[in-house]
Protein backbone atom coordinates (compact mmCIF):
# COMPACT_ATOMS: atom_id res chain seq x y z
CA UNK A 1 0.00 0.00 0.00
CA UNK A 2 1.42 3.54 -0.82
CA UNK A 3 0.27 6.72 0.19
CA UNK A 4 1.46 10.26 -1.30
CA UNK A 5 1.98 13.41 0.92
CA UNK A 6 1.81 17.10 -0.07
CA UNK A 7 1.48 19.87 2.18
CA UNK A 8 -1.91 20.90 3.12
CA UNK A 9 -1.26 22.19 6.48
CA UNK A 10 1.31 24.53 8.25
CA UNK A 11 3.20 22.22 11.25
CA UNK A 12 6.02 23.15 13.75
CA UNK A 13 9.55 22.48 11.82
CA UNK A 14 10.25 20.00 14.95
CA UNK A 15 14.38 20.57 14.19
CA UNK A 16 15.80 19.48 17.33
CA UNK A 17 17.10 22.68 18.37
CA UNK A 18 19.02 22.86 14.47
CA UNK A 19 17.39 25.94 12.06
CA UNK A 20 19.78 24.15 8.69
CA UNK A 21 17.74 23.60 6.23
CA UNK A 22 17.76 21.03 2.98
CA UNK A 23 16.73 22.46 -0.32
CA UNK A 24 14.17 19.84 -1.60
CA UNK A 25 12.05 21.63 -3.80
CA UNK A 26 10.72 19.21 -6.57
CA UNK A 27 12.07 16.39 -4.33
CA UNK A 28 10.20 13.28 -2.83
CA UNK A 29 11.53 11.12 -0.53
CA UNK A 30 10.07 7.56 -0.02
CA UNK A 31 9.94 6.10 3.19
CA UNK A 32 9.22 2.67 4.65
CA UNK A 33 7.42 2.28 7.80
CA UNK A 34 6.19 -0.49 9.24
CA UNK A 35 2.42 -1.57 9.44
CA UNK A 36 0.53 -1.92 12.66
CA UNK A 37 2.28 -0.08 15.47
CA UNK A 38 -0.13 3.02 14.93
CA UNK A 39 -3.56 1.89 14.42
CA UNK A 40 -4.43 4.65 11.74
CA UNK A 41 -1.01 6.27 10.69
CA UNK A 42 -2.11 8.20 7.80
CA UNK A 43 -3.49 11.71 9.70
CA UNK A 44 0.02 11.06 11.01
CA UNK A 45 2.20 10.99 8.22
CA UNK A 46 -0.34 13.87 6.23
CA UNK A 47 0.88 15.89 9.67
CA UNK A 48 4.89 15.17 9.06
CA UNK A 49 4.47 15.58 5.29
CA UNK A 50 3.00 19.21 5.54
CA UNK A 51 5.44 20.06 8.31
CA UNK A 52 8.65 18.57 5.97
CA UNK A 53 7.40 20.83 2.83
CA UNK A 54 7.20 23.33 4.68
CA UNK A 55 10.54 22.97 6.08
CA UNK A 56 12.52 21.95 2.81
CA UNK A 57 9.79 21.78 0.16
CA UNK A 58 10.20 18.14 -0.57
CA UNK A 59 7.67 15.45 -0.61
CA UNK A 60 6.75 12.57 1.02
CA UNK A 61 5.78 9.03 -0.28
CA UNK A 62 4.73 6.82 2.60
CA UNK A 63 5.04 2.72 1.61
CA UNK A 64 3.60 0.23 4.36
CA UNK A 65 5.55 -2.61 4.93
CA UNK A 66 4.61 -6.26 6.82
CA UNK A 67 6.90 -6.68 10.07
CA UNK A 68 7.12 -10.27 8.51
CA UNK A 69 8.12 -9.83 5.54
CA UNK A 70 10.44 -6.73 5.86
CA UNK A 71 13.50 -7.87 6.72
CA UNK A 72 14.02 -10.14 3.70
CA UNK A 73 12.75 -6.81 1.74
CA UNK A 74 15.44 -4.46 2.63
CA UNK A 75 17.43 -7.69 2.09
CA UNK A 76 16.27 -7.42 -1.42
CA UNK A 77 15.90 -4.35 -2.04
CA UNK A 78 20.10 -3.69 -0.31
CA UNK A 79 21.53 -6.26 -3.20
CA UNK A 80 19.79 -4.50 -5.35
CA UNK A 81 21.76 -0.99 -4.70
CA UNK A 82 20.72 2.17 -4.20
CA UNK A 83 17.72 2.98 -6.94
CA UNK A 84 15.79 -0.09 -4.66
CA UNK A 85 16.02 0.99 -1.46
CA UNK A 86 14.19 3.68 0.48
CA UNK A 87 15.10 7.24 1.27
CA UNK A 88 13.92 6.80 4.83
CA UNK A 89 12.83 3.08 6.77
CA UNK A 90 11.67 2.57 10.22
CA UNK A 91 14.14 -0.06 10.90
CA UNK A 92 13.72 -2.63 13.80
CA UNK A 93 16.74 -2.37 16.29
CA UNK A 94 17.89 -5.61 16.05
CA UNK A 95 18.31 -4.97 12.31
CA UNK A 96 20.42 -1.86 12.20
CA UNK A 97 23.93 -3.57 12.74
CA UNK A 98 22.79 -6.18 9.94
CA UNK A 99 21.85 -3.43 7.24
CA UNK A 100 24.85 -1.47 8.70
CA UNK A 101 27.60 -3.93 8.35
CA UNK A 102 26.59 -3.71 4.56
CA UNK A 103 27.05 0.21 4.13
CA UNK A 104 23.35 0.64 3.45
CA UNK A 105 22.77 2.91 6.15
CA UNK A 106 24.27 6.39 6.37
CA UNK A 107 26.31 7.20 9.57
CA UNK A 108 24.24 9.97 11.45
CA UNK A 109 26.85 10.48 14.44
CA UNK A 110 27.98 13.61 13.46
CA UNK A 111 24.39 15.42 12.63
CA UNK A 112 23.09 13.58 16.02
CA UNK A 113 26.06 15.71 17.60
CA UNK A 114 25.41 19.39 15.39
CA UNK A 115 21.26 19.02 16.72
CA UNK A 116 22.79 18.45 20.47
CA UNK A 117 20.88 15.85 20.61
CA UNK A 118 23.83 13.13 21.72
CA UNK A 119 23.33 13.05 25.69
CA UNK A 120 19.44 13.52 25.05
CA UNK A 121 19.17 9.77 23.63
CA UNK A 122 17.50 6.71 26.02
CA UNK A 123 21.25 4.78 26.66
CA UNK A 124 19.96 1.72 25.81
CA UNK A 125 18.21 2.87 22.28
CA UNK A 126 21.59 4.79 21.26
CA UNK A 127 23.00 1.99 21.74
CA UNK A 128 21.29 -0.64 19.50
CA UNK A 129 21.85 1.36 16.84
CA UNK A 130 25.58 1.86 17.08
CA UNK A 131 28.09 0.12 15.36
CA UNK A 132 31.70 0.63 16.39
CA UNK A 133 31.07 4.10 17.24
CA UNK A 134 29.00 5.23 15.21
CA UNK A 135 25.16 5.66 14.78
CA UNK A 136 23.30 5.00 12.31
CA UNK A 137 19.64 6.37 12.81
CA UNK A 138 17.74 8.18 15.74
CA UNK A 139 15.47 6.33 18.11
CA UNK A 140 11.30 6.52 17.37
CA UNK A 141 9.82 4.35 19.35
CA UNK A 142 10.39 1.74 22.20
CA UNK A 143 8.88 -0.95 23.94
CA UNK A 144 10.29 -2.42 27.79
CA UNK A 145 9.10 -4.71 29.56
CA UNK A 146 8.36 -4.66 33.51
CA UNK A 147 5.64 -6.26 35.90
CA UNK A 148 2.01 -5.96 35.97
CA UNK A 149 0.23 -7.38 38.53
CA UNK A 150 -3.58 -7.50 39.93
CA UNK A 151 -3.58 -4.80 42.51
CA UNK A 152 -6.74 -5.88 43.39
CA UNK A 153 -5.85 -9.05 44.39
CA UNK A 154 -2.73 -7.68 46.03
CA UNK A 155 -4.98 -5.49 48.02
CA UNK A 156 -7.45 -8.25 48.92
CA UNK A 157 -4.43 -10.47 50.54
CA UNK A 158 -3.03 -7.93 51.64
CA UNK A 159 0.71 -8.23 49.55
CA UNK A 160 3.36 -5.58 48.53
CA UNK A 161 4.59 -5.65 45.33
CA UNK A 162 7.97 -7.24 45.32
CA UNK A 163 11.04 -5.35 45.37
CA UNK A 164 13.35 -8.29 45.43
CA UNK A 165 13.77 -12.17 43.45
CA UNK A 166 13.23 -13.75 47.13
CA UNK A 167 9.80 -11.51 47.33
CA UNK A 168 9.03 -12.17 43.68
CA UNK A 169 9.55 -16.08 44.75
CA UNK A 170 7.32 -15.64 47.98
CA UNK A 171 4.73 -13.57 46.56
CA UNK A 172 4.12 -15.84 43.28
CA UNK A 173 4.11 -18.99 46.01
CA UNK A 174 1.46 -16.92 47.90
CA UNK A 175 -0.55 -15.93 45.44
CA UNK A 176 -0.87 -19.70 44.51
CA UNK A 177 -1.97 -20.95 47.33
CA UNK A 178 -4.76 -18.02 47.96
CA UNK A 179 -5.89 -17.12 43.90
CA UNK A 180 -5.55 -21.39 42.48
CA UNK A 181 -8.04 -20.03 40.02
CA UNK A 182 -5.03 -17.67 38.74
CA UNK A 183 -1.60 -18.42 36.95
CA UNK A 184 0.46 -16.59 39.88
CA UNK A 185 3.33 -15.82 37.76
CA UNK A 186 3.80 -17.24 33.94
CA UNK A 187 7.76 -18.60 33.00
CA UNK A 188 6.77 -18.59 29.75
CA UNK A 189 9.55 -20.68 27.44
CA UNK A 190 8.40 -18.60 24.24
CA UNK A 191 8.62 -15.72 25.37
CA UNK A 192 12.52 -14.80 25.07
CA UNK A 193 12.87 -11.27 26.77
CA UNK A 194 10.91 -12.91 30.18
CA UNK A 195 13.81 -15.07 30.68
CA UNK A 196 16.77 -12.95 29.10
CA UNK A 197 15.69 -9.89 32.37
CA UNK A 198 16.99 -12.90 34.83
CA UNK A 199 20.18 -13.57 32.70
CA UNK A 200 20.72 -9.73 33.39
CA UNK A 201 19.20 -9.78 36.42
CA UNK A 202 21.62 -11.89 37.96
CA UNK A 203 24.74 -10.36 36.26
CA UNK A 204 24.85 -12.93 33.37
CA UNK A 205 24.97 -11.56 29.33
CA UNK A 206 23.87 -13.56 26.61
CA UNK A 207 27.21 -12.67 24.64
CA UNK A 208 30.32 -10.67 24.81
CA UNK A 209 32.95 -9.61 22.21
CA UNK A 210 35.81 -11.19 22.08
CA UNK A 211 38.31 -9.34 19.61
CA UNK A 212 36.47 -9.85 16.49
CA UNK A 213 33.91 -12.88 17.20
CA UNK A 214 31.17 -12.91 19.27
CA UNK A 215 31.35 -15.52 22.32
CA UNK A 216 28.12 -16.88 23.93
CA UNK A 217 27.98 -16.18 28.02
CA UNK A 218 24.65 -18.00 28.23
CA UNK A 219 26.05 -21.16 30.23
CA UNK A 220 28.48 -18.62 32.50
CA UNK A 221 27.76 -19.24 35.85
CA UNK A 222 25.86 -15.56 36.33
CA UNK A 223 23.62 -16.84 33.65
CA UNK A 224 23.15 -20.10 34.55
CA UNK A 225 22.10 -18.59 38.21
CA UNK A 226 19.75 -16.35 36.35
CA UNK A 227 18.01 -19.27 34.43
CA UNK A 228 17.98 -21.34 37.38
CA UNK A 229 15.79 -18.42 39.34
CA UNK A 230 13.46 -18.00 36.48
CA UNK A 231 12.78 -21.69 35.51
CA UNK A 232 12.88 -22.78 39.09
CA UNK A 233 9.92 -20.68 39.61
CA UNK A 234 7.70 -23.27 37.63
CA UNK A 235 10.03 -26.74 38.00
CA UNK A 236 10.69 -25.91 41.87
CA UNK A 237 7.69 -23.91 43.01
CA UNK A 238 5.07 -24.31 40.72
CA UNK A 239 3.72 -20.86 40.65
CA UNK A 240 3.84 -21.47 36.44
CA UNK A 241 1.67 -24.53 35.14
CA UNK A 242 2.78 -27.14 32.71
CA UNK A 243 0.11 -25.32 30.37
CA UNK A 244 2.83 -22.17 29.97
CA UNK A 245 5.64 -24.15 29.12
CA UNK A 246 5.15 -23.10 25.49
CA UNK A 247 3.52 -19.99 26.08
CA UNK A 248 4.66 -17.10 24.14
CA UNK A 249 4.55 -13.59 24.91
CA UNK A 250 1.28 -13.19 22.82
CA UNK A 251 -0.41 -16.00 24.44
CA UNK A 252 0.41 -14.49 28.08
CA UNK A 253 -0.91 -11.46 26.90
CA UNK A 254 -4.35 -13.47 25.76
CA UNK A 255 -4.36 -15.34 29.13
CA UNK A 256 -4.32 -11.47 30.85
CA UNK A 257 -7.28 -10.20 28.64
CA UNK A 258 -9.45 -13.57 29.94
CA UNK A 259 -8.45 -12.57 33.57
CA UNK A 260 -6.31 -15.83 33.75
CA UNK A 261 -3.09 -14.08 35.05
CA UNK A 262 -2.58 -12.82 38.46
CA UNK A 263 1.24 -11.71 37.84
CA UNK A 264 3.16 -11.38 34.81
CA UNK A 265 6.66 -9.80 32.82
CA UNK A 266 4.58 -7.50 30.54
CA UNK A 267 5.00 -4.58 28.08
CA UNK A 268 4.51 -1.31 28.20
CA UNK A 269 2.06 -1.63 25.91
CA UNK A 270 0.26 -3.91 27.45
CA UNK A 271 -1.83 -2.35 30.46
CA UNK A 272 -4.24 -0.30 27.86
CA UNK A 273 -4.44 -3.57 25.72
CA UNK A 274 -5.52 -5.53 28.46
CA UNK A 275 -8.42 -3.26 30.17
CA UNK A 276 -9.81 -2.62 25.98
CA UNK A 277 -10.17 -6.44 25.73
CA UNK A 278 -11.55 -7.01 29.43
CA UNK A 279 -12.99 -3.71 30.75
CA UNK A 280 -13.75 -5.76 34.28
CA UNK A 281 -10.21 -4.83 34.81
CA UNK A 282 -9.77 -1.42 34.71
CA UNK A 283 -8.19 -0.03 37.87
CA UNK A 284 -7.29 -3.15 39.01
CA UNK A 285 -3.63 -3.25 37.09
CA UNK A 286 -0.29 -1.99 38.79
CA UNK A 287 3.18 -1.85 37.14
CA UNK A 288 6.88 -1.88 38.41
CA UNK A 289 10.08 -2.55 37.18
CA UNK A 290 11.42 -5.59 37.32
CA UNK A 291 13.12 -6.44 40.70
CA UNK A 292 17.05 -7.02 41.19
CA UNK A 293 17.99 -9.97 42.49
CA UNK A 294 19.05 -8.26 45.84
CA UNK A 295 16.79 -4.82 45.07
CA UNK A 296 16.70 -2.06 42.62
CA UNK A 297 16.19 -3.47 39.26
CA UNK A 298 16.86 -6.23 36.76
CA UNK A 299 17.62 -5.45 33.01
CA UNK A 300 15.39 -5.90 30.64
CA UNK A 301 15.16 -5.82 26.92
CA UNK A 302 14.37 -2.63 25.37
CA UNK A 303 13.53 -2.27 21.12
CA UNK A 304 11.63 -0.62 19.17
CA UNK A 305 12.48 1.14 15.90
CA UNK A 306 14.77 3.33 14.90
CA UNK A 307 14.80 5.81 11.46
CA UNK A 308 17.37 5.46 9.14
CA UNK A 309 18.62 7.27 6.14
CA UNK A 310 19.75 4.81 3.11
CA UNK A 311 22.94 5.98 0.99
CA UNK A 312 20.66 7.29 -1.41
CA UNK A 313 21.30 10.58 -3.18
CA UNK A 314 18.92 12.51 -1.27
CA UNK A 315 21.00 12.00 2.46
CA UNK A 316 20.96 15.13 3.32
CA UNK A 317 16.89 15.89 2.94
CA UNK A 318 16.31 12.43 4.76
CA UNK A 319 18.54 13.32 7.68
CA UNK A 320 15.82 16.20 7.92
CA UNK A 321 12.99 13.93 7.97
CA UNK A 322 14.83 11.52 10.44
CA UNK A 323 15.21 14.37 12.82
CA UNK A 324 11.22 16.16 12.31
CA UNK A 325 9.75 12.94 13.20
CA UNK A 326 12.35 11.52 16.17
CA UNK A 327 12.20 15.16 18.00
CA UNK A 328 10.05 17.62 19.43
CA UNK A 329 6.41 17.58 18.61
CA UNK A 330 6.24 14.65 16.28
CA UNK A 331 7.93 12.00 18.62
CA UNK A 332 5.66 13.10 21.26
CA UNK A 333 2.42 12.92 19.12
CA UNK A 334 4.01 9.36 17.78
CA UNK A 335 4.44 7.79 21.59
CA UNK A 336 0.83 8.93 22.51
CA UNK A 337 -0.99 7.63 19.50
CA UNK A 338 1.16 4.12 19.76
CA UNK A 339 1.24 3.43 23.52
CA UNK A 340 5.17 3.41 22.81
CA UNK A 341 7.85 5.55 24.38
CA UNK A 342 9.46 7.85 22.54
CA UNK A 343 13.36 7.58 22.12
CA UNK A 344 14.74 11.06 24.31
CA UNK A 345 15.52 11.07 28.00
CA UNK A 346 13.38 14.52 27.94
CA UNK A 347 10.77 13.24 26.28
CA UNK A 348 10.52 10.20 28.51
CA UNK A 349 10.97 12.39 31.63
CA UNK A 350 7.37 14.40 30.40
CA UNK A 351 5.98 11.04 30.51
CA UNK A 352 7.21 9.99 34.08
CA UNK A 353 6.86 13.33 35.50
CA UNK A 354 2.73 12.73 34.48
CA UNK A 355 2.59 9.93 37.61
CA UNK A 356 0.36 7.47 35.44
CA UNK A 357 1.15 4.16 37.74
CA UNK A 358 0.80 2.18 34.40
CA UNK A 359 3.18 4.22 32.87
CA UNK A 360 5.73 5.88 35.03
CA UNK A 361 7.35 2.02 36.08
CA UNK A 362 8.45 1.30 32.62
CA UNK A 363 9.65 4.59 32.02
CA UNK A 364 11.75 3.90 35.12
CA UNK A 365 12.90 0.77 33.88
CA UNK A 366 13.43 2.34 30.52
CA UNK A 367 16.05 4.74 31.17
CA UNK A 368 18.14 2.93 33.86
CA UNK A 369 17.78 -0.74 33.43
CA UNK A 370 17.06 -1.22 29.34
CA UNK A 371 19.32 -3.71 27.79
CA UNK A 372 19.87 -4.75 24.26
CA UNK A 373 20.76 -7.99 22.59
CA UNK A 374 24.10 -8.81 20.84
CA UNK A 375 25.05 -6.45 17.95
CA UNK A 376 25.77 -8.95 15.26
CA UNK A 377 23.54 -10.11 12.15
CA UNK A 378 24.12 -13.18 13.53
CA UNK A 379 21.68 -13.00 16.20
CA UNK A 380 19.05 -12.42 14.10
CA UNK A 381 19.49 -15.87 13.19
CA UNK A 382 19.56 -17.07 16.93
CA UNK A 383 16.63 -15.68 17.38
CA UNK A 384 15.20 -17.28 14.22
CA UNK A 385 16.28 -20.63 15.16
CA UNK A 386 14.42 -19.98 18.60
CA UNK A 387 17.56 -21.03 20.93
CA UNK A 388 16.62 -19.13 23.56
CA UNK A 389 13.30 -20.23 23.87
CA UNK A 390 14.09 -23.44 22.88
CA UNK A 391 16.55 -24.07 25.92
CA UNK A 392 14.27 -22.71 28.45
CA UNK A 393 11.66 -25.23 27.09
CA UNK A 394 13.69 -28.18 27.68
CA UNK A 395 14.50 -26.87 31.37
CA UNK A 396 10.76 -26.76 31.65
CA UNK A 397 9.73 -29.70 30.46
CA UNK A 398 12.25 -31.52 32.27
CA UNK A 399 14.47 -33.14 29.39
CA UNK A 400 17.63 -31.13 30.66
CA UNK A 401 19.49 -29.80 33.33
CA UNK A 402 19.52 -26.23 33.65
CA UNK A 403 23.55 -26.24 32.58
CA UNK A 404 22.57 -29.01 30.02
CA UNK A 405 20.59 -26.89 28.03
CA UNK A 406 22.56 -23.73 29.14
CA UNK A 407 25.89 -25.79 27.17
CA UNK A 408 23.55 -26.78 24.26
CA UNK A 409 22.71 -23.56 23.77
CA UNK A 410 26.27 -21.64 23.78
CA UNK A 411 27.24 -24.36 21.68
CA UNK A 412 24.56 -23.52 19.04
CA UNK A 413 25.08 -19.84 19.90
CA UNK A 414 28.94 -19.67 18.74
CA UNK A 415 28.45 -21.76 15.61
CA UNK A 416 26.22 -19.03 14.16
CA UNK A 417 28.70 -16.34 15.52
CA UNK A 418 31.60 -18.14 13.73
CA UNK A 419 29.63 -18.19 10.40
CA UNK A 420 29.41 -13.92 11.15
CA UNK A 421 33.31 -13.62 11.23
């Protein structure tokens, strides 16, 4: 589906705190965006592409892509050089040091520095979209992931929300015994980014750099303490039923919108999902970050999308565009309309400072505790072949030792990081 832009409206020139401007007259740029993270994106994008004329009197062309079928397409659309791929792409995070490593994406570092927008960036977000030093796109969106709980049911026994793994243990066993009608507390093995916050959680990393080649740290002994917390919550204490084992993070989210789930890892996204599909619920959600093993908080994954510039011949109009919709007015618009969080510490701190208690936990957990996975193409194929989810399955289901399938899985870990050398 494609969808043309031309100015119809005046908008704020959003620059970041930067007055240069691009000389685009008789210019369009086409951009790539993904389909489904806005529910109706097009008064959107008619905003941005009246704003950018304005700005630098170039066009817009807006082309919808399918989050399953996009990566092969910029695949594609990379071999086949610069008249096939876009001016502008929402890009997932894990993808930017694939299409990076190829020289498809234009290094931003130094107009991300001019705007003075550097220091302004979430850590974690800058981050997964930096490749030995240097960035290649601004932040949009992101999604983290912290707990939600019933705070009705909290209330009615009379429990605090953890602030610890031994509480998070205690409270989940509790909640068992008092709510059996409930899953206390899912450890759902499809759902990668539930267990990878007790990998971090307990100090472990799923991979480090070694020189050149990526090394698995999935079977290190912080890791395998991690994994032995998380799975050990359904093999040990039974607070997750057999029924989960293959859950994925989709089907815990169904289980919350039938009122099945008492306690759960959960998006930020997720709260205002839950009370549209089961109204009975409203005001009876709570949020908070996940707990440390010992206090404060555990890591936990944060992506999203970022918004790249291709090496196309119009770089310097679609570092514009990058910045309008990333900054200012249009990232804040973006975040509200999505239920995402926007990419800047400033922007993020408007949203805490508002004291929504769905809200103002994940921001928490957003800007101190976000993590991101290994920046290597070859993950993308880890996570493809499901080894993360895979090995907490077999923990679950009893077929291996925690270490077993800890080994198993480093093992099939550094074979696709040797094929990335």
């Amino acid at each position: 589906m494609t969808l043309t832009l031309t100015a119809t409206a005046c908008g704020d020139d959003g620059d970041g705190g930067s007055g240069d401007k691009a000389d685009g007259k008789g210019k369009t740029l086409t951009v790539w965006i993904m389909e489904g993270t806005n529910p109706d994106p097009r008064p959107f994008f008619k905003e941005v592409g009246a704003a950018f004329e304005k700005k630098t009197g170039a066009k817009i062309k807006v082309e919808y892509q399918q989050w399953a079928t996009a990566q092969k397409k910029f695949t594609t659309a990379i071999e086949g050089g610069e008249d096939q791929v876009p001016d502008v792409a929402e890009v997932g995070t894990t993808w930017v040091p694939q299409f990076a490593e190829t020289g498809a994406l234009v290094d931003v570092t130094d107009d991300v520095k001019k705007s003075g927008l550097t220091n302004d960036l979430v850590e974690g977000l800058k981050d997964a979209g930096t490749l030995d030093g240097k960035q290649y796109g601004m932040p949009w969106y992101a999604g983290v992931r912290s707990i939600v709980y019933r705070k009705d049911i909290f209330e009615k026994h009379k429990l605090k929300a953890p602030t610890n793994w031994k509480e998070l243990q205690e409270t989940a066993k509790t909640l068992k015994e008092k709510e059996p009608g409930l899953v206390p507390f899912p450890v759902a093995g499809g759902a990668e980014m539930f267990a990878t916050a007790f990998v971090w959680g307990a100090g472990g990393e799923l991979a480090t750099k070694q020189g050149d080649v990526w090394k698995s740290e999935i079977n290190s002994p912080k890791s395998i303490e991690g994994l032995e917390y998380y799975t050990g919550l359904a093999t040990k204490d039974k607070v997750s039923p057999a029924k989960v084992n293959t859950w994925t993070e989709k089907e815990v989210g169904d289980a919350w919108n039938k009122g099945e789930i008492a306690m759960s890892v959960s998006g930020n996204w997720t709260p205002k999902a839950i009370v549209e599909a089961n109204p009975k619920l409203k005001g009876k959600l709570a949020a908070i970050p996940i707990p440390g093993q010992t206090g404060g908080m555990s890591k936990s994954f944060l992506g999203g999308s970022y918004l790249s510039a291709f090496n196309t011949d119009k770089k310097d109009l679609a570092w514009e565009l990058v910045k309008l919709m990333t900054t200012g007015e249009f990232a804040a618009k973006w975040a509200k309309q999505t239920n995402y969080f926007p990419g800047q510490n400033s922007e993020l701190k408007k949203i805490e400072d508002q004291k929504d208690p769905l809200v103002e936990p994940f921001a928490k957990q957003m800007i101190e505790a976000g993590a991101t996975v290994p920046k290597t193409k070859a993950y993308g194929e880890i996570q493809g072949s499901q080894v993360i989810p895979g090995m907490v399955q077999s923990i679950l289901t009893g077929k291996s030792s925690v270490k077993e399938a800890a080994d198993k899985a480093a093992k099939d870990m550094d074979e696709m990081f040797a094929k990335d050398k």
